[in-house]
Protein backbone atom coordinates (compact mmCIF):
# COMPACT_ATOMS: atom_id res chain seq x y z
CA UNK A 1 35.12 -0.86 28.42
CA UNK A 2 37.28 -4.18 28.75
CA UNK A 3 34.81 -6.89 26.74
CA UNK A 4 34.51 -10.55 28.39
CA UNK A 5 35.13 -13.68 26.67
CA UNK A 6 31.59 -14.28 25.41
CA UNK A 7 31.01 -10.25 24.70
CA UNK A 8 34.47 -10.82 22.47
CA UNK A 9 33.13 -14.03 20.77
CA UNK A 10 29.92 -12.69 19.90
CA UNK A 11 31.83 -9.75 17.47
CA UNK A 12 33.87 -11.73 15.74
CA UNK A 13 31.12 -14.36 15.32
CA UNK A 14 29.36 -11.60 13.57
CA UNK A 15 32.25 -10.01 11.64
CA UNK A 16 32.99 -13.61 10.46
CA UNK A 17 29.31 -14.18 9.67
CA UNK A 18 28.87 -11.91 6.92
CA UNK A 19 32.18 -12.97 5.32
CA UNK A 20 31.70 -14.47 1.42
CA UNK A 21 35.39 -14.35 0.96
CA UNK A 22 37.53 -17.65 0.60
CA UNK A 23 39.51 -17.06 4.15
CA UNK A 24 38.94 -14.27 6.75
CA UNK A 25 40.22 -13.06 10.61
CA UNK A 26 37.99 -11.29 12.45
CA UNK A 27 39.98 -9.39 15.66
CA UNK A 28 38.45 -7.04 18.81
CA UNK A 29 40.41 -5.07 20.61
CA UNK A 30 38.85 -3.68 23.93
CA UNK A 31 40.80 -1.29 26.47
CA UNK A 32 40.33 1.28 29.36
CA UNK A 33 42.88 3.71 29.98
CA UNK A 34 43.12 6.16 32.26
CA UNK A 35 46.37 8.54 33.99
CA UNK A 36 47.29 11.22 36.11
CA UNK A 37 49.81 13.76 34.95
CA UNK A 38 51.73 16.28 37.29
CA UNK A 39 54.46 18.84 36.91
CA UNK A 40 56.65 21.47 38.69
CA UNK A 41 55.54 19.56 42.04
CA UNK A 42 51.88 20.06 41.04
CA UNK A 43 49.03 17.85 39.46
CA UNK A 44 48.31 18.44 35.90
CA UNK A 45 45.63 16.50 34.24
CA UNK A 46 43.64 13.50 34.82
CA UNK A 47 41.97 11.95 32.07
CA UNK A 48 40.16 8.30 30.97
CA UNK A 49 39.07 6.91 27.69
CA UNK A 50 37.29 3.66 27.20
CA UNK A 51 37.38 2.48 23.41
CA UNK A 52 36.93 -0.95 21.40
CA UNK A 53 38.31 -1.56 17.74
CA UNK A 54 36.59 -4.26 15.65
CA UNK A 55 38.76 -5.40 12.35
CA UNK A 56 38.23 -7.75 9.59
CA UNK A 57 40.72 -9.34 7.00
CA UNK A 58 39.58 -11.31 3.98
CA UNK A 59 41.50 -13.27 1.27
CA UNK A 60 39.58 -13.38 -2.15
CA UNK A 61 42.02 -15.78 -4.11
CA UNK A 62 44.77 -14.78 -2.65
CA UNK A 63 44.12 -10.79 -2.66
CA UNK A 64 44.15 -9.29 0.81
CA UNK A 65 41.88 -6.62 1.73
CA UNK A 66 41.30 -5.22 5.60
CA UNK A 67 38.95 -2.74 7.39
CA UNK A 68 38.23 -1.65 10.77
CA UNK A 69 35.95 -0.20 12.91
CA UNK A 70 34.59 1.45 16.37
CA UNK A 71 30.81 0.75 15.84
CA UNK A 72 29.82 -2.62 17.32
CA UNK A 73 26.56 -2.62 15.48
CA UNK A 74 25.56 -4.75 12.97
CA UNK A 75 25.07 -3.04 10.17
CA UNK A 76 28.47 -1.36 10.95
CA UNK A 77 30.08 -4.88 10.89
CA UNK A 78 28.54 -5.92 8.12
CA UNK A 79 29.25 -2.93 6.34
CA UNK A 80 33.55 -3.74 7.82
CA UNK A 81 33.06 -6.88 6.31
CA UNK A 82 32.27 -5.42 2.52
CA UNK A 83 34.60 -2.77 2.74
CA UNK A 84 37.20 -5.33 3.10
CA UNK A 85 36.36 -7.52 0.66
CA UNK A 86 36.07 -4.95 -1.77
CA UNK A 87 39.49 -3.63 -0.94
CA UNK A 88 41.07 -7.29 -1.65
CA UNK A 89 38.97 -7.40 -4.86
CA UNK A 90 41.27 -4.36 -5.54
CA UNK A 91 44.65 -5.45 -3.92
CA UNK A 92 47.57 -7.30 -5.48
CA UNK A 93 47.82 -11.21 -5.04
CA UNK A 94 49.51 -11.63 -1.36
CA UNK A 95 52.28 -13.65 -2.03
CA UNK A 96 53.12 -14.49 1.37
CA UNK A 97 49.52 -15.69 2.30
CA UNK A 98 48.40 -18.67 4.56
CA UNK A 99 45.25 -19.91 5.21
CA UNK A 100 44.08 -18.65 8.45
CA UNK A 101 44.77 -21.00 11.81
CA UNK A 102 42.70 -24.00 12.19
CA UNK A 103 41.92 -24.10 16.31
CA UNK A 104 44.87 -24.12 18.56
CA UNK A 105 45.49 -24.69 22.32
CA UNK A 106 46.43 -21.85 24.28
CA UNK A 107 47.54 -21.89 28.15
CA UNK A 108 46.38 -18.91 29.06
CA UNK A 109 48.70 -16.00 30.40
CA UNK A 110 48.60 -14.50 34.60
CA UNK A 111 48.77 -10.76 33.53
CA UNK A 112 45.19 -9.77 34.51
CA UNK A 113 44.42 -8.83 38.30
CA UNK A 114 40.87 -7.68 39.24
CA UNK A 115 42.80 -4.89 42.22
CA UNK A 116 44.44 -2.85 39.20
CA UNK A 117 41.02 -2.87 37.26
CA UNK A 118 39.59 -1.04 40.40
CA UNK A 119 41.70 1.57 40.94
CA UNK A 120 40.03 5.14 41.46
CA UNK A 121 41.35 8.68 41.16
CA UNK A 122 41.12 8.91 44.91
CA UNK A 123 43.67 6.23 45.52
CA UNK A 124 45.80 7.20 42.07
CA UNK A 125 46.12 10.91 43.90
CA UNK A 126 46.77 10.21 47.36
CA UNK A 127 49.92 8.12 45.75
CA UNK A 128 51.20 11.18 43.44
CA UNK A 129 50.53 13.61 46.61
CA UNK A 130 53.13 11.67 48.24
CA UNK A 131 55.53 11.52 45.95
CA UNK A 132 54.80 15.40 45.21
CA UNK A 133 55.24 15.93 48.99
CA UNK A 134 58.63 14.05 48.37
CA UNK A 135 60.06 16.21 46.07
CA UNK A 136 59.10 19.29 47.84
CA UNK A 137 61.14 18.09 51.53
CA UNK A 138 63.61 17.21 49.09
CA UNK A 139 64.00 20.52 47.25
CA UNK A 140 63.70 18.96 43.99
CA UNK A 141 60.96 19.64 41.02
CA UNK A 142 58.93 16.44 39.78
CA UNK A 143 56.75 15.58 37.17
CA UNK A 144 55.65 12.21 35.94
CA UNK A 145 52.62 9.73 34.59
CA UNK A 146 50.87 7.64 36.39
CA UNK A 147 48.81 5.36 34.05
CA UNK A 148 46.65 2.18 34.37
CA UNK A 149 45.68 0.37 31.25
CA UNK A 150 43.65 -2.61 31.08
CA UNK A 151 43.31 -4.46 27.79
CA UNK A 152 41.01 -7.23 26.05
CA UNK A 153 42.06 -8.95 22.45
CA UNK A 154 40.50 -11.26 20.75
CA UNK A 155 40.64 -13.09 17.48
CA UNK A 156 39.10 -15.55 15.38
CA UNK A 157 39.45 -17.49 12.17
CA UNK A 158 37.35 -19.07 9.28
CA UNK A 159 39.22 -22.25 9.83
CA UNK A 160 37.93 -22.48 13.52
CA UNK A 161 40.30 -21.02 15.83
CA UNK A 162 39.77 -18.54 18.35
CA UNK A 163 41.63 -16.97 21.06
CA UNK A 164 40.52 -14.59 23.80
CA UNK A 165 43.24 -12.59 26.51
CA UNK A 166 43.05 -9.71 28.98
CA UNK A 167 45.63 -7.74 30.81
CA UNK A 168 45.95 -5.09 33.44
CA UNK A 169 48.97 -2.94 33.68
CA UNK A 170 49.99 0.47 36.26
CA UNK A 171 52.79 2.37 35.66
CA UNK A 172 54.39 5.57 37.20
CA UNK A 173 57.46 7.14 35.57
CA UNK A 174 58.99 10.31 37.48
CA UNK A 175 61.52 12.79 36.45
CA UNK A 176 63.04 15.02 39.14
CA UNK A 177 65.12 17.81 38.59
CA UNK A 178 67.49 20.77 40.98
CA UNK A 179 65.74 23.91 40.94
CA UNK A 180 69.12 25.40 39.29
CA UNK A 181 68.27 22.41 36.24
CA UNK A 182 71.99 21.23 37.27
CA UNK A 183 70.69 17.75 38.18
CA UNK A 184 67.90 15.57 36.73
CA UNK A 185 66.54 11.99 38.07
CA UNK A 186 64.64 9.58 36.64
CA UNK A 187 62.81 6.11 37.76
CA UNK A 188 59.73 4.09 36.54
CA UNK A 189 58.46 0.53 37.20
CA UNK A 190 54.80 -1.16 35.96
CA UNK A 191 53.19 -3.99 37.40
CA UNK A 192 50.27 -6.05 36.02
CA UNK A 193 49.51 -6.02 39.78
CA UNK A 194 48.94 -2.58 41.55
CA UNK A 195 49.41 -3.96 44.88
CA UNK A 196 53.02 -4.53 43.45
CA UNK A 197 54.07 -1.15 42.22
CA UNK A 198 56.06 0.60 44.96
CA UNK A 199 55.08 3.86 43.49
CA UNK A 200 57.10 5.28 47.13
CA UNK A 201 60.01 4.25 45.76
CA UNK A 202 59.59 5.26 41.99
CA UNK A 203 59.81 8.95 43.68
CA UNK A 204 62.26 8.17 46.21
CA UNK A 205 64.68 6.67 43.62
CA UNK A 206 63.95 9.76 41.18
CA UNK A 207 64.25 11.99 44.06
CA UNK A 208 67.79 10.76 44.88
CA UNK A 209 69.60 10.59 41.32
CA UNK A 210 68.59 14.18 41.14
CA UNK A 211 69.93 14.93 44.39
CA UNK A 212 73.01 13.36 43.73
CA UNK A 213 73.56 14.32 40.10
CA UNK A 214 73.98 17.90 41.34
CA UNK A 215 77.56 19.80 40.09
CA UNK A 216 78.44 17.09 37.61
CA UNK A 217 81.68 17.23 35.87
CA UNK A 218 82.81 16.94 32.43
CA UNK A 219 85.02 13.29 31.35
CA UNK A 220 86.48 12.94 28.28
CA UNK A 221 84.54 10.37 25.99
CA UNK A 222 86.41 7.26 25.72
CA UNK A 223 85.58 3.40 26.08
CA UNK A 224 85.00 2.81 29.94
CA UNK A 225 84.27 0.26 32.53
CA UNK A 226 80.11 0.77 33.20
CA UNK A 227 77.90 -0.28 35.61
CA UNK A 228 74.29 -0.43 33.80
CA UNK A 229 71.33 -0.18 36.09
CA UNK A 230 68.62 -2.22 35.13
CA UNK A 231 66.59 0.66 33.36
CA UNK A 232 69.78 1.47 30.88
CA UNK A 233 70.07 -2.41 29.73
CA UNK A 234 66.18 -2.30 29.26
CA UNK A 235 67.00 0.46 26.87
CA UNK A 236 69.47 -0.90 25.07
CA UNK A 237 67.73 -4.33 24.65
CA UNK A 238 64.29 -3.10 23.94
CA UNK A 239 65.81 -0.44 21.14
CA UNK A 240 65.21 -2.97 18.22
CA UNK A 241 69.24 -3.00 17.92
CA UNK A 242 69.37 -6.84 18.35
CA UNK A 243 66.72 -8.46 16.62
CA UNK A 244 66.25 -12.13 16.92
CA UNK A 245 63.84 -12.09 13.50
CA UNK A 246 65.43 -15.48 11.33
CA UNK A 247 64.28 -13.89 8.19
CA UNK A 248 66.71 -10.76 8.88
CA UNK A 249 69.50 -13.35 9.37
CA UNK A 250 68.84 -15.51 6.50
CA UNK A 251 68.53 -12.85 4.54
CA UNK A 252 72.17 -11.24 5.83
CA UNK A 253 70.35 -7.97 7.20
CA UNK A 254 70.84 -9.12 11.02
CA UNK A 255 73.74 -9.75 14.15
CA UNK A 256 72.90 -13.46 13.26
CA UNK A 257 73.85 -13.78 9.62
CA UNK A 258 76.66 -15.30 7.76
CA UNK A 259 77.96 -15.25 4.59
CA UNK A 260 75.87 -17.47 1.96
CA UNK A 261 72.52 -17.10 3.95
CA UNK A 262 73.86 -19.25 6.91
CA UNK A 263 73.31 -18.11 10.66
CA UNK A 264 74.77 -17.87 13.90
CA UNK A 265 72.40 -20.25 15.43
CA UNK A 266 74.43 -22.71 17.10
CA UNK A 267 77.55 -20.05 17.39
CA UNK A 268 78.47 -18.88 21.35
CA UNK A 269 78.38 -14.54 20.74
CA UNK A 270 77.48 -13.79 24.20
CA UNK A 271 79.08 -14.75 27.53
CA UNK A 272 78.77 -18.41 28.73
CA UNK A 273 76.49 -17.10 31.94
CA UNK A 274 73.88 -15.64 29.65
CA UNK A 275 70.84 -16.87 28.64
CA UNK A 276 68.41 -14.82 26.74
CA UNK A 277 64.61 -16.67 27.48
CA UNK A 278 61.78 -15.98 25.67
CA UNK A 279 58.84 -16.76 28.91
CA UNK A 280 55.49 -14.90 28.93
CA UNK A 281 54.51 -17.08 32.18
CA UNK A 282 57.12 -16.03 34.22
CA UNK A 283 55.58 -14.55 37.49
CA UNK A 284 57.24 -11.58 37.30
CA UNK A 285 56.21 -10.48 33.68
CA UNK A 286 53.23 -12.51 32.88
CA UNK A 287 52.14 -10.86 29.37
CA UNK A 288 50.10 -11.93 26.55
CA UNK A 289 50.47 -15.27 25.43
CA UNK A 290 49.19 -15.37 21.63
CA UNK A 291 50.98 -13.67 18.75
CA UNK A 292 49.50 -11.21 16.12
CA UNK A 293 49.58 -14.15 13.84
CA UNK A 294 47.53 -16.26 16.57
CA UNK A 295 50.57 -18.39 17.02
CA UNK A 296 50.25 -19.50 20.91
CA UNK A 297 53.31 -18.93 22.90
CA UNK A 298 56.25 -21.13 23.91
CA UNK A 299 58.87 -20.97 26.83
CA UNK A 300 61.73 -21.10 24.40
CA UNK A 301 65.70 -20.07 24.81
CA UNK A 302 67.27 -17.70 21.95
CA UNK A 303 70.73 -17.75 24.00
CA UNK A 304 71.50 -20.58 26.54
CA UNK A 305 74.71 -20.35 28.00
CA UNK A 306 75.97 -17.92 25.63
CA UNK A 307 75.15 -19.97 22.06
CA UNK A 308 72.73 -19.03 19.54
CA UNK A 309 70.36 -21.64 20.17
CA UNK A 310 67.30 -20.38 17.82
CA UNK A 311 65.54 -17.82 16.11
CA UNK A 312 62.00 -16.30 16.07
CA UNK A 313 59.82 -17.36 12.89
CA UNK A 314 56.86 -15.46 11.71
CA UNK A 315 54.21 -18.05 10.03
CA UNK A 316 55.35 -17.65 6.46
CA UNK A 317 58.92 -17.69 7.15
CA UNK A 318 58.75 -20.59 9.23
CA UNK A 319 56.71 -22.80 6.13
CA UNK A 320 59.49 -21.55 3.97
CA UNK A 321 62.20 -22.85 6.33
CA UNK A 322 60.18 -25.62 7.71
CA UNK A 323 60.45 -24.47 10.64
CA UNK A 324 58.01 -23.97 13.98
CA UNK A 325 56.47 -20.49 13.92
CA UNK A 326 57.41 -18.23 17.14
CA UNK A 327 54.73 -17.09 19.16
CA UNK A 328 55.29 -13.55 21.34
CA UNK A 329 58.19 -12.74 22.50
CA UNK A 330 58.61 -11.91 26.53
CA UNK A 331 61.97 -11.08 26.63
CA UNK A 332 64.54 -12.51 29.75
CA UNK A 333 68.07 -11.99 30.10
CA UNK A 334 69.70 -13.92 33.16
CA UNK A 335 72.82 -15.31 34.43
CA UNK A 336 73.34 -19.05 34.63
CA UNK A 337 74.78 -17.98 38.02
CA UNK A 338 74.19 -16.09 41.09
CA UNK A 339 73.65 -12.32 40.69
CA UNK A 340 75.35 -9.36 41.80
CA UNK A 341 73.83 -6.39 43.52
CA UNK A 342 74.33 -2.85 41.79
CA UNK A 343 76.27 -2.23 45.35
CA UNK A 344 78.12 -4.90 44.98
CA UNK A 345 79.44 -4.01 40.74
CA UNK A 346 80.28 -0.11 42.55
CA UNK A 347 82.19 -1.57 45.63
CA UNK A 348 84.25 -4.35 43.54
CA UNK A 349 85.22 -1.92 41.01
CA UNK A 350 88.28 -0.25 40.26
CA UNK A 351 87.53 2.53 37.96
CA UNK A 352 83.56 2.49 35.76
CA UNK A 353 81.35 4.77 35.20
CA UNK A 354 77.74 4.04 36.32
CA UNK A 355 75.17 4.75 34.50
CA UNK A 356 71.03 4.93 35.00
CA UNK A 357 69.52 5.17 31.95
CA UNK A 358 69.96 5.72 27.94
CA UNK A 359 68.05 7.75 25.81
CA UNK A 360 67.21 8.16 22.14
CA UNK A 361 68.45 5.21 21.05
CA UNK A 362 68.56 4.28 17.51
CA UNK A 363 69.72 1.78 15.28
CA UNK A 364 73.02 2.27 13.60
CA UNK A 365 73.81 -0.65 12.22
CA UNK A 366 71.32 -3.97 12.09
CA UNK A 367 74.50 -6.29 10.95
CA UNK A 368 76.32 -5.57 14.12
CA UNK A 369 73.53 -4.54 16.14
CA UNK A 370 74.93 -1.51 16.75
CA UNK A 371 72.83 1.51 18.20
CA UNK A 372 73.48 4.83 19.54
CA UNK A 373 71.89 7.37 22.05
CA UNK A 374 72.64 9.26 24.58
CA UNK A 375 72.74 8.85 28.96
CA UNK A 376 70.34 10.87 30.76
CA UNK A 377 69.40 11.40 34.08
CA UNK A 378 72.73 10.38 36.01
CA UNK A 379 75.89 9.45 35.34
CA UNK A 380 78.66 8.87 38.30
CA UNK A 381 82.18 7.85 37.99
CA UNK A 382 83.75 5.07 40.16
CA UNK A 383 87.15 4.64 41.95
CA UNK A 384 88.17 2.06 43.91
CA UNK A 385 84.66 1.13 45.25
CA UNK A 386 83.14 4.71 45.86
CA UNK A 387 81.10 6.63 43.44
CA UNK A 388 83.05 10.01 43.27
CA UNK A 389 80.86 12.20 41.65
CA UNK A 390 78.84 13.03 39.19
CA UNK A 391 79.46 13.41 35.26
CA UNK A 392 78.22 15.25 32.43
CA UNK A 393 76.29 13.10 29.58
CA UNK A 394 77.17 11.37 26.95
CA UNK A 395 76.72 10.04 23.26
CA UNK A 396 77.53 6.61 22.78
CA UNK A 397 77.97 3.93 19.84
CA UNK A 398 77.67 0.20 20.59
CA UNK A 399 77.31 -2.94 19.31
CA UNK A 400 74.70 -4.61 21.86
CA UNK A 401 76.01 -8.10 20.69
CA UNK A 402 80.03 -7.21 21.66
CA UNK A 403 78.61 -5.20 24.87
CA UNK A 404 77.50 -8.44 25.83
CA UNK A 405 80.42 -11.31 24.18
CA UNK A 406 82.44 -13.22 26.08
CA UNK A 407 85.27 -11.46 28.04
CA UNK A 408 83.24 -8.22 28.08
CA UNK A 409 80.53 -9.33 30.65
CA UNK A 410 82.36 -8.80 33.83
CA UNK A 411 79.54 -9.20 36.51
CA UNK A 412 75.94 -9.79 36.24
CA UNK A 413 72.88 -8.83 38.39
CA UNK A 414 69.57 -10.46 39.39
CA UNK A 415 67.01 -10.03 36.91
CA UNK A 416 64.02 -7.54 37.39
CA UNK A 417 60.92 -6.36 35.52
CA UNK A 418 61.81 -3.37 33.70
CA UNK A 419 60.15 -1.24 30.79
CA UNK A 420 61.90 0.72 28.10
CA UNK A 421 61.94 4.56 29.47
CA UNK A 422 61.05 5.42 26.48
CA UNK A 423 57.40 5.03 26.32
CA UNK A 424 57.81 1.32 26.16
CA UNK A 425 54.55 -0.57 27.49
CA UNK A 426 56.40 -3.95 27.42
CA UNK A 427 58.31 -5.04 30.65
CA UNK A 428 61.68 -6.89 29.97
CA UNK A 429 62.74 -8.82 32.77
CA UNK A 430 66.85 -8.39 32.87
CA UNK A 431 69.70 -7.43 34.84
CA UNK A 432 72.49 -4.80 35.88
CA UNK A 433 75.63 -5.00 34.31
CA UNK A 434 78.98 -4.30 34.54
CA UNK A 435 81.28 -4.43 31.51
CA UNK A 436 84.86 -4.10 31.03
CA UNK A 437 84.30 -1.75 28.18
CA UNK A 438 81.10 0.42 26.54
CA UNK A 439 82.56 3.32 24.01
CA UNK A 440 81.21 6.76 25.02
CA UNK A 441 82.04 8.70 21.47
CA UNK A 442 81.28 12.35 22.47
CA UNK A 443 79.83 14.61 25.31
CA UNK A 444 76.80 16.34 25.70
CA UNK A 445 75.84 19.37 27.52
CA UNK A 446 71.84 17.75 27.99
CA UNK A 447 71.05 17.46 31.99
């Protein structure tokens, strides 16, 4: 059950009503989810849950107290609204609090399209029959989630403001393996548009890596030339390895600190061709355009031609900096010039490894940005513009920010929307690379 605009109002009209506290934010949340599982070239489970989420937060003098609930009634509400203000009766003082947001303007976001909200099993099977009929002339094992979430959020404020936004998203991620388990594929793509997601080619692409990951070999670990697919830099980049928070820099615990509680901001780290956009409008990712705080979004550039140009501010740390506050973040890397196809990175090179996607990626260091994780799902190595054959995994460790500074960025692709592979909902919108160096650190025996 996705609420409308006037179904959303109407909650947090009533939350709000029954508030005696001095400041309060009512929010609704609203979804339907639904997915189709399948395995060993087989379907699994199918399954759907609707659900809505009311939620209250009061200030009583500055003490914060918050409650939540799944009953829409009103004695429910009401009874939200006193279990929250009890709780901040309770609380310590909040010493970062704000008054709530007196009404803002919003331009709304694209991300909602009626075709994806009427999706039916019918239509979501006849899809993974396909790609299960793909794997099976193939000779290769598949499994993967098809999902379709649509999503309603609302919020409103004592001071006036209120904010209403709905989004539709399909997904299908596939994992293909060799009947021997000697090669393993992987591909996923979402779309906020159904009619958009070339689910054919999720399993085709899947279907292929596996094919072609068959017999790798073991390399030494070393620092190598790479060629990043899409999917891999979404991994790295959406890991939380490179934040672009300016309270972490000001407070020396980020990439984007110096000494003394200065920052980077107006330093060039990256390559001169990159620019890191922050653009929830653009066609191709088109996601929600209002903050948690309520702060309404901005087309803004972190990185323009390789310099620092800002940081993202969260309410309070902006009035303490006196700066703007940031709304959400819809991540873009891109080149200030014309990209380079994936074919064209494997036939111009001399000697990389390419490489599909990373995997359990975690933060090593915050100061550097430094993560590491592991490749999955296909590895080849490179000579003289042929992909040779396959390779074993690997562990890596790597600064994102020196993966991606200036003499290290050797070509870059065309952007594309891309989520994390692991589990991220969020699309990025970003590129292939290829890199004169990435430091593999150890090998691993996982397929």
């Amino acid at each position: 059950m996705v609420l409308t605009e006037t179904a959303s109002r109407a909650v947090t009209d009533r939350l709000l009503g029954s508030v005696t506290a001095d400041d309060g934010v009512a929010f609704v949340e609203s979804e339907d989810y639904s997915h189709l599982r399948f395995a060993a070239n087989t379907f699994l489970t199918s399954g759907r849950r609707e659900g809505v989420n009311a939620r209250v937060t009061v200030w009583i003098g500055k003490r914060r107290g918050s409650a939540s609930t799944t009953d829409l009634s009103d004695a429910a509400l009401k009874q939200a609204v006193e279990d929250a203000q009890t709780f901040a009766k309770l609380a310590p003082v909040d010493v970062e609090y704000l008054p709530s947001l007196a009404q803002q303007t919003y331009k709304p976001g694209q991300g909602w399209v009626d075709a994806t909200s009427r999706i039916d099993l019918p239509d979501r099977a006849h899809q993974i029959s396909d790609a299960i009929a793909q794997s099976e002339k193939g000779g290769i094992i598949g499994a993967g989630f098809h999902q379709v979430g649509l999503l309603a959020r609302a919020s409103a404020t004592m001071h006036g403001n209120f904010n209403y936004e709905r989004g539709s998203l399909v997904s299908l991620k596939m994992t293909a393996r060799t009947p021997d388990g000697s090669g393993s594929g992987y591909f996923g793509r979402n779309h906020f548009d159904v009619a958009r997601l070339d689910t054919a080619r999720v399993a085709r692409e899947a279907i292929r890596r596996a094919s072609d990951s068959r017999g790798a070999r073991m390399l030494p670990a070393g620092t190598y030339p790479v060629v990043l697919e899409a999917q891999a830099v979404a991994d790295l980049l959406d890991s939380g390895g490179m934040s672009f928070d300016a309270r972490n820099a000001d407070e020396g615990r980020s990439a984007f600190s110096l000494p003394g509680g200065a920052t980077r901001v107006g330093t060039r780290l990256f390559d001169p061709r990159i620019n890191i956009v922050s653009d929830p409008w653009r066609p191709e990712l088109s996601k929600f355009t209002v903050s948690d705080e309520g702060v309404p979004a901005e087309t803004t550039y972190l990185v323009r031609n390789g310099m620092v140009e800002t940081l993202r501010y969260s309410r309070y740390w902006a009035q303490q900096k006196n700066k703007k506050p940031s709304g959400p973040f819809a991540f873009i890397l891109e080149s200030s010039t014309p990209g380079s196809s994936v074919d064209a990175m494997i036939k111009t090179a001399k000697r990389a490894l390419l490489v599909a996607r990373f995997f359990y990626i975690r933060t090593v260091d915050p100061r550097s940005a430094s993560v590491t994780g592991l490749t999955r799902d296909g590895v080849w190595y490179i000579e003289n513009g042929e992909i040779k054959y396959p390779v074993r995994n690997f562990r890596f460790n790597q600064s994102i920010v020196l993966m991606l500074a200036p003499g290290n960025v050797d070509l870059i692709g065309v952007p594309e929307r891309v989520a994390s592979s692991e589990g991220g909902r969020d699309p990025l919108f970003v590129p292939a690379l290829r890199l004169n160096a990435f430091n593999f650190t150890s090998q691993s025996d996982a397929v």
